[in-house]
C-alpha atoms as a PDB file:
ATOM      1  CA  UNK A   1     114.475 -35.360  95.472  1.00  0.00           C
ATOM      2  CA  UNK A   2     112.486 -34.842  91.924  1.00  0.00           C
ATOM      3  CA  UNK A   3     113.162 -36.837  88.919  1.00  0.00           C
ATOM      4  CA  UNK A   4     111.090 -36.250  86.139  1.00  0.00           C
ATOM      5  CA  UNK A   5     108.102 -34.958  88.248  1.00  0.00           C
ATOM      6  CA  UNK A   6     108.737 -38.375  90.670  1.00  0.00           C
ATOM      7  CA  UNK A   7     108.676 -37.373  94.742  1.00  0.00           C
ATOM      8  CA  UNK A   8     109.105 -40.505  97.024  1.00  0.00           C
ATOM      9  CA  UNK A   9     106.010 -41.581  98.612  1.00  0.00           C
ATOM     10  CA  UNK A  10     103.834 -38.693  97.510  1.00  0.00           C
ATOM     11  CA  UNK A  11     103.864 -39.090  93.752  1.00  0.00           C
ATOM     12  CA  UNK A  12     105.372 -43.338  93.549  1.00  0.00           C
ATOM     13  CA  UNK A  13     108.035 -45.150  94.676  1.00  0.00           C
ATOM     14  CA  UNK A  14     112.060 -45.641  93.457  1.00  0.00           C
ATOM     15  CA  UNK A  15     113.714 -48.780  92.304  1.00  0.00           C
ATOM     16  CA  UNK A  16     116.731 -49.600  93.679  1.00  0.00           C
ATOM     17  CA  UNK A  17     118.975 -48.268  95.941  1.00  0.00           C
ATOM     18  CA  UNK A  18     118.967 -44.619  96.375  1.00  0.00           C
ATOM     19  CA  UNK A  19     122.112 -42.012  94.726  1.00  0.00           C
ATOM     20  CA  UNK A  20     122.770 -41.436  98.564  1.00  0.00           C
ATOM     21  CA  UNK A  21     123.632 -44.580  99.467  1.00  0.00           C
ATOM     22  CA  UNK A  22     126.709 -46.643  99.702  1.00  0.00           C
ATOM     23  CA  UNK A  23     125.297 -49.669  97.456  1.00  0.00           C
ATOM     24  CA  UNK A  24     124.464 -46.752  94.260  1.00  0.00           C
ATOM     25  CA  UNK A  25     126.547 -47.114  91.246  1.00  0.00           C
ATOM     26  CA  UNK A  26     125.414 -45.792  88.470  1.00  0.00           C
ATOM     27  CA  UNK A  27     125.135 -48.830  85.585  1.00  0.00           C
ATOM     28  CA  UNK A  28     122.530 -50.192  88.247  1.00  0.00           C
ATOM     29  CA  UNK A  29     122.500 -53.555  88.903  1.00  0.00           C
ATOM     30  CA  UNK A  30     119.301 -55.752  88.043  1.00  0.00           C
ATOM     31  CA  UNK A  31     119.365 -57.892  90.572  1.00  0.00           C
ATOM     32  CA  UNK A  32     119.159 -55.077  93.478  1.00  0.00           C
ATOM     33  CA  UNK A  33     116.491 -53.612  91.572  1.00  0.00           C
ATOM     34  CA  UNK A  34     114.641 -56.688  91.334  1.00  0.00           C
ATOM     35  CA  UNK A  35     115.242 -57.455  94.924  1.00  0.00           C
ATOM     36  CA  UNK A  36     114.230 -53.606  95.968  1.00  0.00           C
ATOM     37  CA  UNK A  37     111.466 -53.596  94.007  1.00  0.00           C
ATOM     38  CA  UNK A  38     110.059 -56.819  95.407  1.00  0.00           C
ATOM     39  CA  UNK A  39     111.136 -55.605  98.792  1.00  0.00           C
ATOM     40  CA  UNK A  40     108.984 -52.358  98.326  1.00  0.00           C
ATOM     41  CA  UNK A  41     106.229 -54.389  96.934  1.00  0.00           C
ATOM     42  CA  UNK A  42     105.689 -56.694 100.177  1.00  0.00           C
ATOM     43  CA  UNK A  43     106.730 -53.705 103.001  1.00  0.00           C
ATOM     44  CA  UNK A  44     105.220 -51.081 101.075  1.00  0.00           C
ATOM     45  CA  UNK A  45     103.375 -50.645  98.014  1.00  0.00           C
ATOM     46  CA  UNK A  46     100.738 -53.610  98.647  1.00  0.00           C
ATOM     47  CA  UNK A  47      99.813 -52.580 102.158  1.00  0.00           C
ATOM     48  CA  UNK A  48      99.323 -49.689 101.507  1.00  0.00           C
ATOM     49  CA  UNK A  49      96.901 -50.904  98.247  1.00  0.00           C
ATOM     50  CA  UNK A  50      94.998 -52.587 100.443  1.00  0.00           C
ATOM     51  CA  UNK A  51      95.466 -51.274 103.982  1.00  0.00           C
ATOM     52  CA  UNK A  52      95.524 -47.335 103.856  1.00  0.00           C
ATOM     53  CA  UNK A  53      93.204 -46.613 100.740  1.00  0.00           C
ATOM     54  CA  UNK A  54      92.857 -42.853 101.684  1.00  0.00           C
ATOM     55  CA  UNK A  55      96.577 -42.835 100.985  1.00  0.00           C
ATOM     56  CA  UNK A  56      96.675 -44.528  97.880  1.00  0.00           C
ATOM     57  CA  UNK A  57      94.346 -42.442  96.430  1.00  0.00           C
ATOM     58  CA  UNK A  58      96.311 -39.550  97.746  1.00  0.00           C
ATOM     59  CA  UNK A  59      99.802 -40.868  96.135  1.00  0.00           C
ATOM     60  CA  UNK A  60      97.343 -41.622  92.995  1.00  0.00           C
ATOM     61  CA  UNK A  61      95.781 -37.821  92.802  1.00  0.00           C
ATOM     62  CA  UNK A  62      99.642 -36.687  93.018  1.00  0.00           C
ATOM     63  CA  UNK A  63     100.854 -38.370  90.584  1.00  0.00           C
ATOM     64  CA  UNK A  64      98.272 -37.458  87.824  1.00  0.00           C
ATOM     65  CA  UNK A  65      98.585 -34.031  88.904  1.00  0.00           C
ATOM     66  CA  UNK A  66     102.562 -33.805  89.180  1.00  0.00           C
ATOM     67  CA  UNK A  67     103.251 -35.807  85.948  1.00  0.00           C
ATOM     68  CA  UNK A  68     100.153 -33.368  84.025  1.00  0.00           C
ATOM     69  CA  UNK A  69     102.366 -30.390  84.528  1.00  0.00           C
ATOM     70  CA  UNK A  70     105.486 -32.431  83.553  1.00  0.00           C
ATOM     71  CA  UNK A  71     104.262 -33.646  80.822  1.00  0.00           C
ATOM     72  CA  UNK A  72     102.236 -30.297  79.410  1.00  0.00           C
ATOM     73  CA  UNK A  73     105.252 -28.630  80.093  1.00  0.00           C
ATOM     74  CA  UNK A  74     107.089 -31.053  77.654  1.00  0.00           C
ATOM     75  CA  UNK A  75     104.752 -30.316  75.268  1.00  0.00           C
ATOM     76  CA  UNK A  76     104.502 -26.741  75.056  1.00  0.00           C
ATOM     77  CA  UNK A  77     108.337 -27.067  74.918  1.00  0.00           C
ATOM     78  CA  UNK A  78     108.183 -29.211  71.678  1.00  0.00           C
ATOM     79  CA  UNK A  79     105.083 -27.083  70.179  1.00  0.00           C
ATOM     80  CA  UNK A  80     107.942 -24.454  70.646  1.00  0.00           C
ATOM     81  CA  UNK A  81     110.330 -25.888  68.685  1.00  0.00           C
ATOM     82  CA  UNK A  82     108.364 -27.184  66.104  1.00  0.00           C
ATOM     83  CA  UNK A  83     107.589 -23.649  65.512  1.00  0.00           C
ATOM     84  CA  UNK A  84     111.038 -22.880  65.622  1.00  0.00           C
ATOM     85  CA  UNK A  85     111.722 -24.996  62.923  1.00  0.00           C
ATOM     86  CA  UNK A  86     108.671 -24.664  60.568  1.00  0.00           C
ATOM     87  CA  UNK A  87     109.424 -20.858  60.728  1.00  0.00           C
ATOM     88  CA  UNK A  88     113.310 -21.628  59.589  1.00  0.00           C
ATOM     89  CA  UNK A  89     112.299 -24.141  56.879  1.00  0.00           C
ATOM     90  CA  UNK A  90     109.397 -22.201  55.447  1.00  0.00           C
END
């Protein structure tokens, strides 16, 4: 699943339970995201910090290079649109 240029375990991690499961609602509730996010800290983010570092740096070069196209995409959309509306205005 992609949200906002986010894969799981290639470009980050999600907090909180995921859309497919049972415990999902959609207002969220803080204190499964605080307890999934601490969860993912200890079982997965932190080992792998410190005990695959070829990973991390692999989930690290993803993410600059997945979020650089979301994000220059965004921009070339509002570049767009400010033209849009300079031209109409002036």
């Amino acid at each position: 699943m992609v949200v906002r240029g986010y894969l799981e375990n290639l470009t980050g991690w999600s907090i909180g339970p995921h859309p497919g499961e049972a415990s999902f609602t959609e207002d969220g509730d803080p204190a499964d995201e605080a307890a999934d996010l601490y969860d993912k800290l200890e079982k997965v983010i932190i080992p792998t910090f410190y005990g695959d570092r070829e990973k991390w740096i692999d989930i690290m070069k993803h993410c600059i290079a997945i979020q650089w196209q979301f994000l220059q995409h965004r921009e070339n959309g509002a570049a767009v649109y400010r033209k849009c509306i300079y031209e109409l205005i002036c």
